[in-house]
Each structure stands twice: as structure tokens, then as C-alpha cells.
C-alpha atoms as a PDB file:
ATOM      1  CA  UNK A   1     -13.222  28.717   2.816  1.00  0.00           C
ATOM      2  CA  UNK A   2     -10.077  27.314   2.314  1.00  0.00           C
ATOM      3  CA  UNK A   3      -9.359  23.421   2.393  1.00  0.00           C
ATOM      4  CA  UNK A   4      -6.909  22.062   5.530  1.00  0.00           C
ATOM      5  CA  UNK A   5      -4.380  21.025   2.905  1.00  0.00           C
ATOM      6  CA  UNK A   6      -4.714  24.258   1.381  1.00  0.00           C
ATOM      7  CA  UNK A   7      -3.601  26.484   5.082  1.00  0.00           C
ATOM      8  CA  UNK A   8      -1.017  23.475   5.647  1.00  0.00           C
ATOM      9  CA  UNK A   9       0.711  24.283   2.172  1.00  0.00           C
ATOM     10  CA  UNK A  10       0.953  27.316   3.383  1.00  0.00           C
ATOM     11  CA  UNK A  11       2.418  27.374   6.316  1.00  0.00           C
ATOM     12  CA  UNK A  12       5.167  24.596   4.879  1.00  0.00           C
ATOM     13  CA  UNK A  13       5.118  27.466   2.375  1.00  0.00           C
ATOM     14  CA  UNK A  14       5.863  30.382   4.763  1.00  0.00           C
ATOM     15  CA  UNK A  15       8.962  27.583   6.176  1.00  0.00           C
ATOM     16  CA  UNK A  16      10.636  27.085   3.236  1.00  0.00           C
ATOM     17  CA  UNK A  17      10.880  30.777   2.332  1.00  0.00           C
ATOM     18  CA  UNK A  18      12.543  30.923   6.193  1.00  0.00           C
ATOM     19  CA  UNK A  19      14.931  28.516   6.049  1.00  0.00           C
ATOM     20  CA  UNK A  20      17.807  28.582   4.033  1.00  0.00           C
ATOM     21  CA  UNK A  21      18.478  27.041   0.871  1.00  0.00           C
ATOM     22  CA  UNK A  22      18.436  22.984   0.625  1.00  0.00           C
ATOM     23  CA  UNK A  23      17.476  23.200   4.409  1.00  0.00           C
ATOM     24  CA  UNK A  24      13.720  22.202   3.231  1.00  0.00           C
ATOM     25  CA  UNK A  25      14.575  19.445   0.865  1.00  0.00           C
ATOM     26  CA  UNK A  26      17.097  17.777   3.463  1.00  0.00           C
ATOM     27  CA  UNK A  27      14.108  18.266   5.751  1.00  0.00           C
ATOM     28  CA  UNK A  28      11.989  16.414   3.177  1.00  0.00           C
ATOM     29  CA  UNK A  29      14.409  13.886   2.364  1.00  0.00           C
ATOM     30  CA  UNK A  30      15.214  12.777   6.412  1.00  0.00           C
ATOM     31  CA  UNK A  31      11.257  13.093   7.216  1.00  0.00           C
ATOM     32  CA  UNK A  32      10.413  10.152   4.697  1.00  0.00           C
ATOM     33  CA  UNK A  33      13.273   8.341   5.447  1.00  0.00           C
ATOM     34  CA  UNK A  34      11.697   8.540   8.897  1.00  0.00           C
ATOM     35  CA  UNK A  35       8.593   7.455   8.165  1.00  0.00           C
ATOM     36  CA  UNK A  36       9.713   4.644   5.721  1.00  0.00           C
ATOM     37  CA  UNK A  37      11.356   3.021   8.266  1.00  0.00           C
ATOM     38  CA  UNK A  38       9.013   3.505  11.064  1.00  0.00           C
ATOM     39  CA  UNK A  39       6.694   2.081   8.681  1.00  0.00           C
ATOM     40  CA  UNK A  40       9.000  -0.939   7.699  1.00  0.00           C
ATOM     41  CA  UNK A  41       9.090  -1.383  11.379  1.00  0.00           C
ATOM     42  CA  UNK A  42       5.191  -1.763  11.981  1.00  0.00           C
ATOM     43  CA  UNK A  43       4.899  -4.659   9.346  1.00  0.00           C
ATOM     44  CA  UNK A  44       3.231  -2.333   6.995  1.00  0.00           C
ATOM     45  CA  UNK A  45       3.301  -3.278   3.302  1.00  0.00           C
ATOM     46  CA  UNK A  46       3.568  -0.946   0.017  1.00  0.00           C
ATOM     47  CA  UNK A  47       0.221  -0.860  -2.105  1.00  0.00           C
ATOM     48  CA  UNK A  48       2.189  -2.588  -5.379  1.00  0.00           C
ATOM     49  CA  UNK A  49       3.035  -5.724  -2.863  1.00  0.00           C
ATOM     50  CA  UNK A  50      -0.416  -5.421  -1.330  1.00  0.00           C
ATOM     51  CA  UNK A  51      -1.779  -5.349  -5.105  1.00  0.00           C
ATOM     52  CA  UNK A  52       0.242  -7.883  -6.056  1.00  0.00           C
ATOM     53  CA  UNK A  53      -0.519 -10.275  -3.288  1.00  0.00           C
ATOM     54  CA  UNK A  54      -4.627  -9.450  -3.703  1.00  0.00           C
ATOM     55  CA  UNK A  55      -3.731 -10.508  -7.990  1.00  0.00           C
ATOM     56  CA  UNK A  56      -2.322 -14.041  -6.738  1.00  0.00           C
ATOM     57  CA  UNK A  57      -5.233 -14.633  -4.124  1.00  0.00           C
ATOM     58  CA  UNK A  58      -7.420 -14.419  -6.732  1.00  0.00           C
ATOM     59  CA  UNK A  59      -5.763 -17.232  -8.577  1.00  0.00           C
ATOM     60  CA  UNK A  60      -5.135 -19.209  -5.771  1.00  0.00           C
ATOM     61  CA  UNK A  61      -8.865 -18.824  -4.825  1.00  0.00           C
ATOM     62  CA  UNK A  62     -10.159 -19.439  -8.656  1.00  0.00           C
ATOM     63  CA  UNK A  63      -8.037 -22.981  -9.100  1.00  0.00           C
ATOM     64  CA  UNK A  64      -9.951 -23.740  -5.720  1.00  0.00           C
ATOM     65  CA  UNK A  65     -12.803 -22.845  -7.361  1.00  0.00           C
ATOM     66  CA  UNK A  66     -11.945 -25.262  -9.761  1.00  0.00           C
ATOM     67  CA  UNK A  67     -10.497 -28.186  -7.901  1.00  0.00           C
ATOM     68  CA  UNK A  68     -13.467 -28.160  -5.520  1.00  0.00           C
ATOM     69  CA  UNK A  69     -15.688 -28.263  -8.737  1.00  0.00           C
ATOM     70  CA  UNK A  70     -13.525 -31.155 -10.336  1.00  0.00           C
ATOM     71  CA  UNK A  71     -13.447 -33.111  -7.084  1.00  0.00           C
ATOM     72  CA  UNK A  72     -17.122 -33.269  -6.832  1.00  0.00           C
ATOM     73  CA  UNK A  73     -17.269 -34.405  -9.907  1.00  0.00           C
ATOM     74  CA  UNK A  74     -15.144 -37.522  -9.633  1.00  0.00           C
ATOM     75  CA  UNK A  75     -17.037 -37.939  -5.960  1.00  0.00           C
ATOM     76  CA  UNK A  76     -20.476 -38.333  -8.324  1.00  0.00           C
ATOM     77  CA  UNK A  77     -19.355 -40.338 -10.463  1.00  0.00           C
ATOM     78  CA  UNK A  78     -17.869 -42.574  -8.067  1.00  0.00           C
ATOM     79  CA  UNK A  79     -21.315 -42.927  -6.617  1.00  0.00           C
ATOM     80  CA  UNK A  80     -23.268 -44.298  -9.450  1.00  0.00           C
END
């Protein structure tokens, strides 16, 4: 049994073969452009920003970590 992205390489297959040449990769090229800026348009962000942005929470939320550790500390200490 075949896989669905196996039968829809084919078909975009079978279309390229029909169309004439650089008609499929100007296809291509406008259909992402298309979606890129649909995307751009929904607020949607690219994995490397979403990546990077996950990396700096992580800091953020470890020096929290620590500041929240350090600040009962000094709260102790200024009880005894």
C-alpha cells in the first residue's frame, strides 16, 4: 500500500511532466511565497526564532531560579 505522500508525489509528478519547462518551479517559487506571507500575516513564527526564544526563557527562568533562592536567603537571615 502506498503512503499519501507517496500518490501525492505522483500526481505533482504526472504535472510537472505536463507543463512546460520552468512552469513547475515558478509554480513552486509563487506557492511559498504565498504561504510565507500568509503565514507572516497570522503572527506565526519560524522554528529558529521559536528555538531561540525557548533558549532565552530558560535563562530568564534559571536566574529566577536563582534570585528567588538568594532572596530567601537574605529574608532568613534577616530573621535571626
Amino acid at each position: 500500500m502506498e503512503k499519501p505522500q507517496d500518490v501525492i508525489d505522483s500526481i505533482l509528478e504526472i504535472g510537472r511532466k505536463a507543463m512546460p519547462t520552468g512552469m513547475a518551479d515558478a509554480i513552486k517559487d509563487n506557492s511559498l511565497a504565498l504561504m510565507k506571507s500568509k503565514l507572516e500575516e497570522l503572527d506565526v513564527v519560524s522554528r529558529e526564532e521559536f528555538d531561540i526564544q525557548t533558549g532565552v526563557l530558560a535563562k530568564t527562568r534559571a536566574k529566577l531560579e536563582l534570585l528567588e533562592a538568594r532572596l530567601a536567603e537574605l529574608e532568613e537571615n534577616l530573621t535571626k
